[in-house]
C-alpha atoms as a PDB file:
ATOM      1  CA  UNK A   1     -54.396 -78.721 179.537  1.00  0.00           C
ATOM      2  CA  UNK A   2     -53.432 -75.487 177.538  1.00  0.00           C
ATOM      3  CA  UNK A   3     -52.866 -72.587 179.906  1.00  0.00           C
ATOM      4  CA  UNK A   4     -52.620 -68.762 179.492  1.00  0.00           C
ATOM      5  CA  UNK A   5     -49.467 -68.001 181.217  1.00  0.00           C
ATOM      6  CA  UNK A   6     -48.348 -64.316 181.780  1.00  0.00           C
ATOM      7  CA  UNK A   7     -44.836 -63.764 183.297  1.00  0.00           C
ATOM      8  CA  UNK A   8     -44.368 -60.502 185.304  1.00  0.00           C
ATOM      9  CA  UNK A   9     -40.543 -60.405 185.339  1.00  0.00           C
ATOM     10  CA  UNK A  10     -37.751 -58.308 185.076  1.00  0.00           C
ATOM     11  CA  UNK A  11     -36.170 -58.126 181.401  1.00  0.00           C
ATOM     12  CA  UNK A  12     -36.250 -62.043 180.119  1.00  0.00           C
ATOM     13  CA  UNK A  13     -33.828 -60.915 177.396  1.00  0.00           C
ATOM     14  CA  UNK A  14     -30.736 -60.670 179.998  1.00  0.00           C
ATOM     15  CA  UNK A  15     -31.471 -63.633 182.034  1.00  0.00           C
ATOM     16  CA  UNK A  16     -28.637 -66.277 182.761  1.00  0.00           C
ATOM     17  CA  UNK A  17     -30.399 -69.414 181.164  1.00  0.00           C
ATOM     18  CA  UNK A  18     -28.728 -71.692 183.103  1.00  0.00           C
ATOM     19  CA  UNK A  19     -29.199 -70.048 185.978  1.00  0.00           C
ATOM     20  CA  UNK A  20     -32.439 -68.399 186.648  1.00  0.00           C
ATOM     21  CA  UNK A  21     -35.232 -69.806 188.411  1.00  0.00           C
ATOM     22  CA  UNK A  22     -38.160 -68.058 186.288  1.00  0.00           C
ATOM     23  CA  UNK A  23     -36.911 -69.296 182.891  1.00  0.00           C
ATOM     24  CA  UNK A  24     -36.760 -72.485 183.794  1.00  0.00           C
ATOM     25  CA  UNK A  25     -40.216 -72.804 185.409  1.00  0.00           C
ATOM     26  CA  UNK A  26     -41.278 -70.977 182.129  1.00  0.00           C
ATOM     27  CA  UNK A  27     -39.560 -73.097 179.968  1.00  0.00           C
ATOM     28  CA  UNK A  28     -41.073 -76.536 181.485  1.00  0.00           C
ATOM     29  CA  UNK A  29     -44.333 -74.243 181.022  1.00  0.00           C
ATOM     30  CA  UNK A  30     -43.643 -74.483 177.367  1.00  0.00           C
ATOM     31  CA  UNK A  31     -42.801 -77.595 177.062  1.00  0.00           C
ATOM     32  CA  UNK A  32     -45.944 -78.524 178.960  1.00  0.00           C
ATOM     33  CA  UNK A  33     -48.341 -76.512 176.089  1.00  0.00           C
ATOM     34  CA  UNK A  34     -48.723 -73.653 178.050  1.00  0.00           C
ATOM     35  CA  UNK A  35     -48.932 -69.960 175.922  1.00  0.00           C
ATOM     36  CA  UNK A  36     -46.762 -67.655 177.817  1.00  0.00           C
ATOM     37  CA  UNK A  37     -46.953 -63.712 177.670  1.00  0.00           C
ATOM     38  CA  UNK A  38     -44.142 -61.206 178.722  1.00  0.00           C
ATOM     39  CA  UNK A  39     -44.173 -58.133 180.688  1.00  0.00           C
ATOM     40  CA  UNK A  40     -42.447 -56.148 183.504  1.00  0.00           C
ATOM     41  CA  UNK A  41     -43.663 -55.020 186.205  1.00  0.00           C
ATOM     42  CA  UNK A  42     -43.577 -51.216 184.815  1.00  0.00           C
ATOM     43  CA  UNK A  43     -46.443 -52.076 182.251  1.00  0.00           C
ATOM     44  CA  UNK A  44     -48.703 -53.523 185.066  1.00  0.00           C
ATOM     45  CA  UNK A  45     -51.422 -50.822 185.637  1.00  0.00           C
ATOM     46  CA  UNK A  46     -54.685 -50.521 186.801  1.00  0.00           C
ATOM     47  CA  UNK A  47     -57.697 -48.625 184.451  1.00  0.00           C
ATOM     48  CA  UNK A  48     -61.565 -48.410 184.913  1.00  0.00           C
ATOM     49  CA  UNK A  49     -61.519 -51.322 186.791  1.00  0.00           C
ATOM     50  CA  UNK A  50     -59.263 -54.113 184.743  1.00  0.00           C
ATOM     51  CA  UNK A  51     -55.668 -55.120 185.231  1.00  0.00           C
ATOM     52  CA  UNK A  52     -53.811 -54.106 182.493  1.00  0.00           C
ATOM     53  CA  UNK A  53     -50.482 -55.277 181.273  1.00  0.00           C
ATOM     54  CA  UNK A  54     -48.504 -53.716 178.238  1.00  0.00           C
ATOM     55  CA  UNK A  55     -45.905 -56.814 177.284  1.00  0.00           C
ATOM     56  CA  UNK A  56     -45.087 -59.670 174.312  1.00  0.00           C
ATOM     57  CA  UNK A  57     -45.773 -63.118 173.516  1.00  0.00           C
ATOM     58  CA  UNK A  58     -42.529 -65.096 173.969  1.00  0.00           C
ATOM     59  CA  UNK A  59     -41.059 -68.311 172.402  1.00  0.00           C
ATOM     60  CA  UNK A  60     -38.350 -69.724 174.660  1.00  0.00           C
ATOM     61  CA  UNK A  61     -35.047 -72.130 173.560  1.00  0.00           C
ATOM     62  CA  UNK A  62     -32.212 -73.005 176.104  1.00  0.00           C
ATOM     63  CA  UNK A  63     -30.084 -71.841 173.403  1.00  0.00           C
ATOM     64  CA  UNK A  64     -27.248 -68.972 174.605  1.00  0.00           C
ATOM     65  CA  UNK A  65     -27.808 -65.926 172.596  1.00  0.00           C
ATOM     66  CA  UNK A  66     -31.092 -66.897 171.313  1.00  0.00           C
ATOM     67  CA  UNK A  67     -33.209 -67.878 174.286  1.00  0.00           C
ATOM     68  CA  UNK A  68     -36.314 -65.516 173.316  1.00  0.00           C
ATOM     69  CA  UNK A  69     -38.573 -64.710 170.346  1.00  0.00           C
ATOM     70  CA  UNK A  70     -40.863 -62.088 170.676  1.00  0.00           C
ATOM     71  CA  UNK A  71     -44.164 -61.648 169.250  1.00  0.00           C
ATOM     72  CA  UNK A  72     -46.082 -57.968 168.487  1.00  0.00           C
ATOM     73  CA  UNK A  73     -46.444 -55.637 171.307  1.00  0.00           C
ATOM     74  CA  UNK A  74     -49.982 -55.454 172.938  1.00  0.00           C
ATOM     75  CA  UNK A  75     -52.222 -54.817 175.979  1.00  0.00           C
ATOM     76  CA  UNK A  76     -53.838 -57.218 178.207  1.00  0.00           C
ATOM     77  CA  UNK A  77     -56.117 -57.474 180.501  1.00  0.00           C
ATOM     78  CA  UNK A  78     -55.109 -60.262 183.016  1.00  0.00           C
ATOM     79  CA  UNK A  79     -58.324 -61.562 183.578  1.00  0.00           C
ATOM     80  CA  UNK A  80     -58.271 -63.156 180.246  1.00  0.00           C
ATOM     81  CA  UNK A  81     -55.096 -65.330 182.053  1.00  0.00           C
ATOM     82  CA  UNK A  82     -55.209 -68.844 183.788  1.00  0.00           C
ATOM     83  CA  UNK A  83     -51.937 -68.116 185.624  1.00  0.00           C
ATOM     84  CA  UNK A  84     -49.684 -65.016 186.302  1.00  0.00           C
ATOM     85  CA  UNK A  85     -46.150 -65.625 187.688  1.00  0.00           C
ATOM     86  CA  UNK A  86     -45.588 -62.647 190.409  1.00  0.00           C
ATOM     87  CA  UNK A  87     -41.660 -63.292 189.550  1.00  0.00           C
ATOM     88  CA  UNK A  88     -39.540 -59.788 189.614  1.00  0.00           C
ATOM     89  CA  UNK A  89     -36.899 -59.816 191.996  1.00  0.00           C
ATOM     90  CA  UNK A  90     -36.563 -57.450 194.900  1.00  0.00           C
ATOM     91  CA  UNK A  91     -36.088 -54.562 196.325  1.00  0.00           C
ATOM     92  CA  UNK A  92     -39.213 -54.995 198.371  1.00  0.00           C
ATOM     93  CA  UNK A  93     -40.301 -51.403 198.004  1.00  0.00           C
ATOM     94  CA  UNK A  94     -43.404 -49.537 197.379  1.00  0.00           C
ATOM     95  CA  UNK A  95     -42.913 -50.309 193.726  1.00  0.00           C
ATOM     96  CA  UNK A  96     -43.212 -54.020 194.462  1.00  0.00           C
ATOM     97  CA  UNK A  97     -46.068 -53.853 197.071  1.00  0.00           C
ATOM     98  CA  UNK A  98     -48.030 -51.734 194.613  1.00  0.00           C
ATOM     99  CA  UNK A  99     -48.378 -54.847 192.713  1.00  0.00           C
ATOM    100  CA  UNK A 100     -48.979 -57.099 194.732  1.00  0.00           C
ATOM    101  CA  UNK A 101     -51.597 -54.688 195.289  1.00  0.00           C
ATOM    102  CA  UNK A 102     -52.567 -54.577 191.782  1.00  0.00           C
ATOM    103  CA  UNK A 103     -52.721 -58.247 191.700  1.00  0.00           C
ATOM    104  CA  UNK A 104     -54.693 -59.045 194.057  1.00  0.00           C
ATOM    105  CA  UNK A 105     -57.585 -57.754 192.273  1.00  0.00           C
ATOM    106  CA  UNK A 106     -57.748 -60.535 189.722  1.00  0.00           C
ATOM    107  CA  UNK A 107     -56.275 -63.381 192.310  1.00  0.00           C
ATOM    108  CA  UNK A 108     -58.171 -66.410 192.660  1.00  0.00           C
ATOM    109  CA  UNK A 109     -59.950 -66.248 189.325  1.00  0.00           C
ATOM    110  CA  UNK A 110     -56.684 -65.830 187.953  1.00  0.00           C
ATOM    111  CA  UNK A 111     -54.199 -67.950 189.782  1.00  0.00           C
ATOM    112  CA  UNK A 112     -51.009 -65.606 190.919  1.00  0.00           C
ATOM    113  CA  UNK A 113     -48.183 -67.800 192.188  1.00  0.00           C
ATOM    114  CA  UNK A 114     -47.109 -66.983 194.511  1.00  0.00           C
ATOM    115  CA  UNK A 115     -50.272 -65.774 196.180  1.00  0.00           C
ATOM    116  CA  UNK A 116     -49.966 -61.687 196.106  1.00  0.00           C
ATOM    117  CA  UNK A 117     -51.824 -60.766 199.531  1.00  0.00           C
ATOM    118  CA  UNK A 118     -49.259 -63.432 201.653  1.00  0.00           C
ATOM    119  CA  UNK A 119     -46.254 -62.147 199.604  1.00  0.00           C
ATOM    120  CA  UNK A 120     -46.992 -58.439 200.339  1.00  0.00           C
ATOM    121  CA  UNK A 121     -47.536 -60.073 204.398  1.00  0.00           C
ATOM    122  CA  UNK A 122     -44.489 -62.417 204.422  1.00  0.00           C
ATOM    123  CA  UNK A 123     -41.760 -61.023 203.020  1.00  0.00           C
ATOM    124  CA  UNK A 124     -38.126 -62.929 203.357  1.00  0.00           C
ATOM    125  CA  UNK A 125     -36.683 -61.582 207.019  1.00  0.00           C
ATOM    126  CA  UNK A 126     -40.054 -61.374 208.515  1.00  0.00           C
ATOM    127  CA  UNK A 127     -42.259 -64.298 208.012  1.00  0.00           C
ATOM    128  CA  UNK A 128     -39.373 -65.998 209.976  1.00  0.00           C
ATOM    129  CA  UNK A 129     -40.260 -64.587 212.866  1.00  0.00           C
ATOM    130  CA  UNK A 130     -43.454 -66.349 213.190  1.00  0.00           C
ATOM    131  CA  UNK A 131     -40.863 -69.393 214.085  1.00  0.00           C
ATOM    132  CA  UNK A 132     -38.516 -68.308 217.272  1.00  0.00           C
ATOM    133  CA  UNK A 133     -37.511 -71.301 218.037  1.00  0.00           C
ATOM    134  CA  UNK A 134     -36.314 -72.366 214.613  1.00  0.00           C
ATOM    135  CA  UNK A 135     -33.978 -68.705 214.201  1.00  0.00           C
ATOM    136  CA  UNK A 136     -30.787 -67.753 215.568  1.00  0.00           C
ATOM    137  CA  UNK A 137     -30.885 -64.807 218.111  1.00  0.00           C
ATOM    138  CA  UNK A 138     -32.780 -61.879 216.029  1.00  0.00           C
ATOM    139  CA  UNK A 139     -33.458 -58.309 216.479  1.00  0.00           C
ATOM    140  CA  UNK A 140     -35.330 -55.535 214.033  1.00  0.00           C
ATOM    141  CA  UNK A 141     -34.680 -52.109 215.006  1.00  0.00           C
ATOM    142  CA  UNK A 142     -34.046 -48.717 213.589  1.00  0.00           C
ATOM    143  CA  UNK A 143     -32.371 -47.353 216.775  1.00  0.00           C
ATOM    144  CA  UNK A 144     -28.587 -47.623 217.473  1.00  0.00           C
ATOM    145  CA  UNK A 145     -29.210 -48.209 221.073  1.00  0.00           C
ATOM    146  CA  UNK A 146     -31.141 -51.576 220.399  1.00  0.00           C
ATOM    147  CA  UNK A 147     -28.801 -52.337 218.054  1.00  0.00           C
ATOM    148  CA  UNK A 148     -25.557 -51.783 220.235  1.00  0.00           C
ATOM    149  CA  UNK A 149     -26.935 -53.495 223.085  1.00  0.00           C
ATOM    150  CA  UNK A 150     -27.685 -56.436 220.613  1.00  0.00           C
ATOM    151  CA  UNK A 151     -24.561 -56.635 219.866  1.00  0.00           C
ATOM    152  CA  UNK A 152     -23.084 -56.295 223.430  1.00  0.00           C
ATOM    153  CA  UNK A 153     -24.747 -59.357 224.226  1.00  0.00           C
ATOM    154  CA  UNK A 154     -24.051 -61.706 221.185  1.00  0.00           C
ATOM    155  CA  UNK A 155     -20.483 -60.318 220.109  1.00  0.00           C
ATOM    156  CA  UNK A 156     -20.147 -61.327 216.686  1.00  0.00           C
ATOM    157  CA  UNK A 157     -23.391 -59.958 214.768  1.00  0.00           C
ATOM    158  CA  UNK A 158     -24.533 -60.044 211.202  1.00  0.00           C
ATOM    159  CA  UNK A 159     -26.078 -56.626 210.074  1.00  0.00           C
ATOM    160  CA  UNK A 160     -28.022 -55.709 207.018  1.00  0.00           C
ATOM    161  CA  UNK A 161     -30.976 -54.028 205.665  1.00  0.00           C
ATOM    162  CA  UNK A 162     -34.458 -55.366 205.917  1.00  0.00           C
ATOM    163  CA  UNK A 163     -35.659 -55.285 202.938  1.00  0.00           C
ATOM    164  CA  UNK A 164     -32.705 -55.857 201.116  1.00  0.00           C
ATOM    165  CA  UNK A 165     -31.787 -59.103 198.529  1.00  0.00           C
ATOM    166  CA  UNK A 166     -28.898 -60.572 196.835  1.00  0.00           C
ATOM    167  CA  UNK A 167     -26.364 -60.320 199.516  1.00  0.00           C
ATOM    168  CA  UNK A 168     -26.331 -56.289 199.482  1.00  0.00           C
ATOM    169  CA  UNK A 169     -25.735 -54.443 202.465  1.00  0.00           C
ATOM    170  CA  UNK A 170     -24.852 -57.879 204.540  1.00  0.00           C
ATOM    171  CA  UNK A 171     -21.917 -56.888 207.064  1.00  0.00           C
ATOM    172  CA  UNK A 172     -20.493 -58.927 209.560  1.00  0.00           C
ATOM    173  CA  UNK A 173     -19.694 -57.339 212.609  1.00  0.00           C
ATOM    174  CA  UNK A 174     -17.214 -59.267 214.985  1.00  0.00           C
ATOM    175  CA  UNK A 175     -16.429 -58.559 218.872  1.00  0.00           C
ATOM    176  CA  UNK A 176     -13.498 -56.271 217.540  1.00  0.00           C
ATOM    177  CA  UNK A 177     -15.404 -54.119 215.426  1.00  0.00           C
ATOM    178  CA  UNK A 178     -15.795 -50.420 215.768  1.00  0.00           C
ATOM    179  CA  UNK A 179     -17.967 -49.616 212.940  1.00  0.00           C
ATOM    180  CA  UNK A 180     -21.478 -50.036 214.082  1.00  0.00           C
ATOM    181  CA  UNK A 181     -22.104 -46.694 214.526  1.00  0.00           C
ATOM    182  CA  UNK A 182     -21.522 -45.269 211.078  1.00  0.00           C
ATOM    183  CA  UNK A 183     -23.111 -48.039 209.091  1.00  0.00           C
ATOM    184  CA  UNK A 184     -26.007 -47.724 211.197  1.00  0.00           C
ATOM    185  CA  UNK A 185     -25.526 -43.315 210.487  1.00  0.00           C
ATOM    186  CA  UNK A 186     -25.159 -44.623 206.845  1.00  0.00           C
ATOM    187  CA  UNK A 187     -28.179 -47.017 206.443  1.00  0.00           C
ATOM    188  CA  UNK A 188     -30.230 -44.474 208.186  1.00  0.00           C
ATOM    189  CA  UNK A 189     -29.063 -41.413 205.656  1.00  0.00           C
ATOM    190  CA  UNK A 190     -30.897 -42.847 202.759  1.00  0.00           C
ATOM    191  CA  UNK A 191     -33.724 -44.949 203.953  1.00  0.00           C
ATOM    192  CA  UNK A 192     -36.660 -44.823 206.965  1.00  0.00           C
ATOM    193  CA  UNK A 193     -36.516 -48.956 207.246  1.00  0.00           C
ATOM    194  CA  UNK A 194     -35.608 -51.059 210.330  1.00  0.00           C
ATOM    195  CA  UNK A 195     -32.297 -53.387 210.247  1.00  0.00           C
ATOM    196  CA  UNK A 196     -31.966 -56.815 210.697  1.00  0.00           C
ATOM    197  CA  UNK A 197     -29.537 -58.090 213.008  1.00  0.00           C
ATOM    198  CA  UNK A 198     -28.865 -61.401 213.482  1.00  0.00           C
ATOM    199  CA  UNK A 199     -26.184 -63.584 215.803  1.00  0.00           C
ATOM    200  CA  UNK A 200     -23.397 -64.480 213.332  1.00  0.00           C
ATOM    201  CA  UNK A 201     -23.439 -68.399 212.425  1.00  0.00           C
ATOM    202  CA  UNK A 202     -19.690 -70.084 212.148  1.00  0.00           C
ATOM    203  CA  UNK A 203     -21.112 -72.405 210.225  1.00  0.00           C
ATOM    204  CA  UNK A 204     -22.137 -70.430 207.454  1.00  0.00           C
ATOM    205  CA  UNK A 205     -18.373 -70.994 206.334  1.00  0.00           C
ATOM    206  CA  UNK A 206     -19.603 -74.708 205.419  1.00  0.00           C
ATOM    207  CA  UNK A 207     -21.866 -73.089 203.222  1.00  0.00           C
ATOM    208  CA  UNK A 208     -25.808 -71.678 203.451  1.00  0.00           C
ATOM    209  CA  UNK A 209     -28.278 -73.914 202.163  1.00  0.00           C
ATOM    210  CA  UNK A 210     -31.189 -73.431 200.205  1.00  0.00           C
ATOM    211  CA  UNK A 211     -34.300 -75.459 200.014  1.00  0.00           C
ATOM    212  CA  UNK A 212     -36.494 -75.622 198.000  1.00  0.00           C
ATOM    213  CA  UNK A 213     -40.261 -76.308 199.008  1.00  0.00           C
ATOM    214  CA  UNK A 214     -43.001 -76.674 196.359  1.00  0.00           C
ATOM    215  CA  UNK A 215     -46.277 -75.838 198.031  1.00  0.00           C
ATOM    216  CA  UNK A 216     -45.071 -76.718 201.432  1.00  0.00           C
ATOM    217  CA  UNK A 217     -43.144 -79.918 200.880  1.00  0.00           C
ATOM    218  CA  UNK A 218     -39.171 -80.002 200.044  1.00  0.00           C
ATOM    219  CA  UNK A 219     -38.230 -81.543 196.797  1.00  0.00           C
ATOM    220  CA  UNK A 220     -34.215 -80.781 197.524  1.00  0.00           C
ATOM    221  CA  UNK A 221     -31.628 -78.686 198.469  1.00  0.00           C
ATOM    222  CA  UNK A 222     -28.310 -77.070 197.477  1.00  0.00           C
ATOM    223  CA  UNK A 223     -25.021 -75.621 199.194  1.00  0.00           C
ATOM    224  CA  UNK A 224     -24.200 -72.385 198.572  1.00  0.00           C
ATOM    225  CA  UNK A 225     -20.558 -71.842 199.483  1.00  0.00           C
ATOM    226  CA  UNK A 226     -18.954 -68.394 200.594  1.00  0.00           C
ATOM    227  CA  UNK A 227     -15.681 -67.621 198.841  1.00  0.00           C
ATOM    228  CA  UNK A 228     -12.661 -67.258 201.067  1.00  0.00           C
ATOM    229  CA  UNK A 229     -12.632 -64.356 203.191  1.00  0.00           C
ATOM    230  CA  UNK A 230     -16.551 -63.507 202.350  1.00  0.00           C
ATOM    231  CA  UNK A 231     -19.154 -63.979 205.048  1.00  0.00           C
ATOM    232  CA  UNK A 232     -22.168 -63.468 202.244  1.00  0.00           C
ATOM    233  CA  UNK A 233     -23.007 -67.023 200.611  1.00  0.00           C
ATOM    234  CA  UNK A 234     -25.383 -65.551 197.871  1.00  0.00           C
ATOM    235  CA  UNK A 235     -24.347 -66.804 194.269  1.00  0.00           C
ATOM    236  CA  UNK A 236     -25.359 -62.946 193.176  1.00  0.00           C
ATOM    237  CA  UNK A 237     -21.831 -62.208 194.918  1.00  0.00           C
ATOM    238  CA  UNK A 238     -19.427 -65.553 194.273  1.00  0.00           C
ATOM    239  CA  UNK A 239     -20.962 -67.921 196.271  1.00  0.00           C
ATOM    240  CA  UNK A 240     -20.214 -71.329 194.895  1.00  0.00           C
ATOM    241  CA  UNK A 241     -23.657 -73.907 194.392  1.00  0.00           C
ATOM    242  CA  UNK A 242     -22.457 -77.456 195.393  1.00  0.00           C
ATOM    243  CA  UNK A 243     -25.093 -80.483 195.903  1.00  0.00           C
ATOM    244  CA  UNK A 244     -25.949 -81.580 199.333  1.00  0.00           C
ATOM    245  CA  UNK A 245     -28.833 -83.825 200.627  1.00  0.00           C
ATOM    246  CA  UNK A 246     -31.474 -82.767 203.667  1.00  0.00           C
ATOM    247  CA  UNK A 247     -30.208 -83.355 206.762  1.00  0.00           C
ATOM    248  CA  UNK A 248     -33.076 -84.468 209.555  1.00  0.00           C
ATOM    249  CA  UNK A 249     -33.035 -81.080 210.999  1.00  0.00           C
ATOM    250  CA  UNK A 250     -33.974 -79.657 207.685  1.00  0.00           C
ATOM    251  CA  UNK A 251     -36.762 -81.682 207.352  1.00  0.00           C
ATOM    252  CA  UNK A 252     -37.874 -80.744 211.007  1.00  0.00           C
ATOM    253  CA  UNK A 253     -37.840 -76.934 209.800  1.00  0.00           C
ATOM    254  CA  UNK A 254     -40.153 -77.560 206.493  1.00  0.00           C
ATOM    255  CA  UNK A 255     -42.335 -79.833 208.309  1.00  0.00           C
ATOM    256  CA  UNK A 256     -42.777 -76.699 210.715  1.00  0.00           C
ATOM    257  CA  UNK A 257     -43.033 -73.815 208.139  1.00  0.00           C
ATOM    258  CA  UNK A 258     -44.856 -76.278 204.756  1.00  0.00           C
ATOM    259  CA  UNK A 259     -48.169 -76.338 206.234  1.00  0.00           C
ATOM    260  CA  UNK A 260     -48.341 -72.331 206.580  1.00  0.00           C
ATOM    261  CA  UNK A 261     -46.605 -71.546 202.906  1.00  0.00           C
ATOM    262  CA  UNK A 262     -49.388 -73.918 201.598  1.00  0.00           C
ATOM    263  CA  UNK A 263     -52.626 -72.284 203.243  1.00  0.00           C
ATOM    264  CA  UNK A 264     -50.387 -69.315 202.430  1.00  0.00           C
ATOM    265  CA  UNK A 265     -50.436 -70.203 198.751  1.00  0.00           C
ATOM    266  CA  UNK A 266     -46.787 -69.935 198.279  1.00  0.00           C
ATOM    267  CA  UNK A 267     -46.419 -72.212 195.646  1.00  0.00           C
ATOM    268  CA  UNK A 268     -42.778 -71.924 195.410  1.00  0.00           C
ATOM    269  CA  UNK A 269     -40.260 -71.036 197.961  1.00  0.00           C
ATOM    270  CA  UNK A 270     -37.142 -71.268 198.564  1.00  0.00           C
ATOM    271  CA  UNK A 271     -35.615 -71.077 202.491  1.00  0.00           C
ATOM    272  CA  UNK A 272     -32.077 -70.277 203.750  1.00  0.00           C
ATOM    273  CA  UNK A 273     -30.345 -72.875 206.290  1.00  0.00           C
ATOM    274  CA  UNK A 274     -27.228 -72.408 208.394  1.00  0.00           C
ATOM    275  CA  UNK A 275     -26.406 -75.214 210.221  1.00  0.00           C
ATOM    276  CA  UNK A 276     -29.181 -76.037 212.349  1.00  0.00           C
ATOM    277  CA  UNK A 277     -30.982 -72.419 212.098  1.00  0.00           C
ATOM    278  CA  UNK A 278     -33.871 -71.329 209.545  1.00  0.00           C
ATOM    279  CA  UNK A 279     -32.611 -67.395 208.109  1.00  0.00           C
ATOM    280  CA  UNK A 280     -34.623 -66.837 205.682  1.00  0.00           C
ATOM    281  CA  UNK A 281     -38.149 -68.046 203.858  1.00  0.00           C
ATOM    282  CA  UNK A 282     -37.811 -66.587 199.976  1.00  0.00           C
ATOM    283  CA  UNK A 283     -41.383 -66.030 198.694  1.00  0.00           C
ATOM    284  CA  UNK A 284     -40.465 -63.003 196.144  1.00  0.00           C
ATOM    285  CA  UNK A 285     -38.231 -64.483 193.575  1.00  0.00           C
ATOM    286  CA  UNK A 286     -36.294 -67.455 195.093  1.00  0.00           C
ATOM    287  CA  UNK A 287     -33.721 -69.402 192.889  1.00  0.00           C
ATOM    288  CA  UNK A 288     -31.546 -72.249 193.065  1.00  0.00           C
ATOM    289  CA  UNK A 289     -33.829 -74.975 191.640  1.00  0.00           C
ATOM    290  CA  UNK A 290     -31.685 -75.210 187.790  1.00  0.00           C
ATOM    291  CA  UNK A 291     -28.757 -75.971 190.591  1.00  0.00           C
ATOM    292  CA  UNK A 292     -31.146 -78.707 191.860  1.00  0.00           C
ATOM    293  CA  UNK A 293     -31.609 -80.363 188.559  1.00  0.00           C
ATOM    294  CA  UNK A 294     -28.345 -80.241 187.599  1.00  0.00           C
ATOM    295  CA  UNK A 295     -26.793 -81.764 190.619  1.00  0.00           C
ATOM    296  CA  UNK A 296     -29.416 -84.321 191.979  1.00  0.00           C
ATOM    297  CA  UNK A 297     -31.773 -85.100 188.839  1.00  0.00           C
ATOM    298  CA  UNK A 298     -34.890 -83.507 190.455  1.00  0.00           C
ATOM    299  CA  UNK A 299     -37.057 -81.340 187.906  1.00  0.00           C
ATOM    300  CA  UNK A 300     -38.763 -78.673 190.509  1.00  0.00           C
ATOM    301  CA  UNK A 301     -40.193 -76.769 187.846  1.00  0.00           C
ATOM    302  CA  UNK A 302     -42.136 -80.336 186.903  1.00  0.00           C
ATOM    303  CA  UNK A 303     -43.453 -80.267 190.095  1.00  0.00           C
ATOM    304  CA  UNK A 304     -44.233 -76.238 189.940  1.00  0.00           C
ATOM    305  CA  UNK A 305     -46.346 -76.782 187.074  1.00  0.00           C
ATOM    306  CA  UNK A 306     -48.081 -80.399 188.834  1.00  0.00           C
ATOM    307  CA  UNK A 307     -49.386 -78.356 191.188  1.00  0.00           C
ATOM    308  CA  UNK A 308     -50.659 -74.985 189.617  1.00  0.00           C
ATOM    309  CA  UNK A 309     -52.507 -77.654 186.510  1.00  0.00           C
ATOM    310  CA  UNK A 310     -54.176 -79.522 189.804  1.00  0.00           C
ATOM    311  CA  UNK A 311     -55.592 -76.518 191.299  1.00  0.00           C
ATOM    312  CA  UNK A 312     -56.575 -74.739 187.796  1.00  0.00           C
ATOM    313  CA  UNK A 313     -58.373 -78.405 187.319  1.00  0.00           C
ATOM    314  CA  UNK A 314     -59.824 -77.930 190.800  1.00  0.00           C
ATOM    315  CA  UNK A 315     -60.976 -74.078 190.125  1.00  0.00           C
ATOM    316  CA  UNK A 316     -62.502 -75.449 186.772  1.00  0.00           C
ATOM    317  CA  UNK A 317     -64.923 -77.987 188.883  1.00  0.00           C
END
């Protein structure tokens, strides 16, 4: 079952092949007889009515140095696709809602994974919310006064931007701390979005973990270890991936959350545990699933690709 695959991505020549997420699920597209197609997300446009992207055929190899042919330079209209991977990382900005926006227009007919509309409505520190009594102590607030008395109450906060990715911006903000007020003067300076604060974790020092959920279900997990003297787990910033199974707890959280990213259509998702506490559900660009081959054997991107060929086959009739 040959599909048209389109990749909207940030630049595919300067990935880390054994690390990211997208060119590994591309890569078992290949290998699967799927035609892939190249672009970022700054030659998606919209004219007289057809989505338009400006991009490359690509050859892939898990070969360092050489990872990435290119073919000739053209223009597409995405409605001649069978899939297209919404898969450039954050900021979640206007840039990226735009298209979502954008993509929505050809979504069913074409599948986009993950569904456009419900990543545009979910994004990673909100859709959390819909679960209280899975989350540590939250608040999201622009003001310093919510904020402050936040903190008053809980002591030892973590504090970061809303929208933000990659372990940028995180601060941790203990009962001794006396810099609340000009973070919050200096977050405020240069953007108009809420903050996130949440009630710092100790156990975040035994690592955060990510799971991974393939239209709803788990299919593993990994540890992501802070670095001594870091709060901030992400591997963007040193955190160290180590293998670790799912605890019973962790299955209580996906069995929670699985049934709404699959009538979601969030095909692939990746959450963030701490201890017994659900952070974060990663719809946008999650990772961490060449970590999960490598450590436990288990080819998510095998199962990725199961389930986008069933529902093409079921769109097909």
């Amino acid at each position: 079952m040959g599909l048209k695959v389109a990749l909207q991505m940030d630049p595919i020549g300067a990935v880390n092949i054994d690390a990211d997420s997208t060119f590994r699920v591309a890569l078992e597209a290949q290998a699967r007889g799927h035609e892939l197609f190249y672009y970022p997300p700054e030659q998606l446009s919209f004219r007289e009515g057809r989505v338009m992207a400006r991009g490359r055929p690509v050859e892939l190899r898990a070969v360092k140095g050489d990872h990435v042919s290119y073919g000739p330079e053209t223009e597409l209209d995405l409605a001649e696709f069978d899939v297209v991977w919404l898969r450039q990382d954050p900021p979640f900005d206007m840039f990226y809602i735009t298209t979502t926006h954008l993509l929505d227009m050809i979504h069913p007919k074409v599948l986009v994974v993950n569904d456009p509309f419900w990543v545009r409505n979910s994004p990673e520190k909100l859709l959390v919310l819909q679960f209280p009594e899975l989350i540590p102590p939250t608040l999201i607030a622009r003001d310093l006064a919510s904020i402050r008395a936040f903190k008053a109450e809980h002591g030892d906060i973590i504090l970061k931007p809303l929208y933000g990715n990659g372990g940028a911006g995180v601060f941790r903000l203990d009962p001794n701390d006396r810099n609340l007020s000009s973070l919050h003067e200096l977050f405020t300076s240069f953007s108009r979005e809420p903050l996130i604060a949440q009630k710092f974790l100790p156990d975040v020092a035994k690592g955060d973990k990510r799971v991974i959920l393939v239209d709803g279900e788990p299919v593993g997990a990994i540890n992501r270890v802070p670095q001594a003297g870091e709060t901030r787990s992400n591997m963007h910033v040193g955190g160290r991936p180590e293998p670790v199974g799912l605890t019973a707890r962790d299955r209580e959280i996906c069995a929670a959350i699985g049934p709404v990213l699959k009538e979601k259509g969030q095909v692939f998702v990746g959450i963030d545990v701490i201890g017994d506490y659900l952070t974060e559900i990663n719809v946008t660009s999650p990772t961490g699933i060449q970590e999960l081959e490598r450590f436990d054997g288990v080819n998510a991107a095998e199962r990725i690709w199961q389930v986008i060929e069933a529902k093409r086959r079921a769109a097909a009739g």
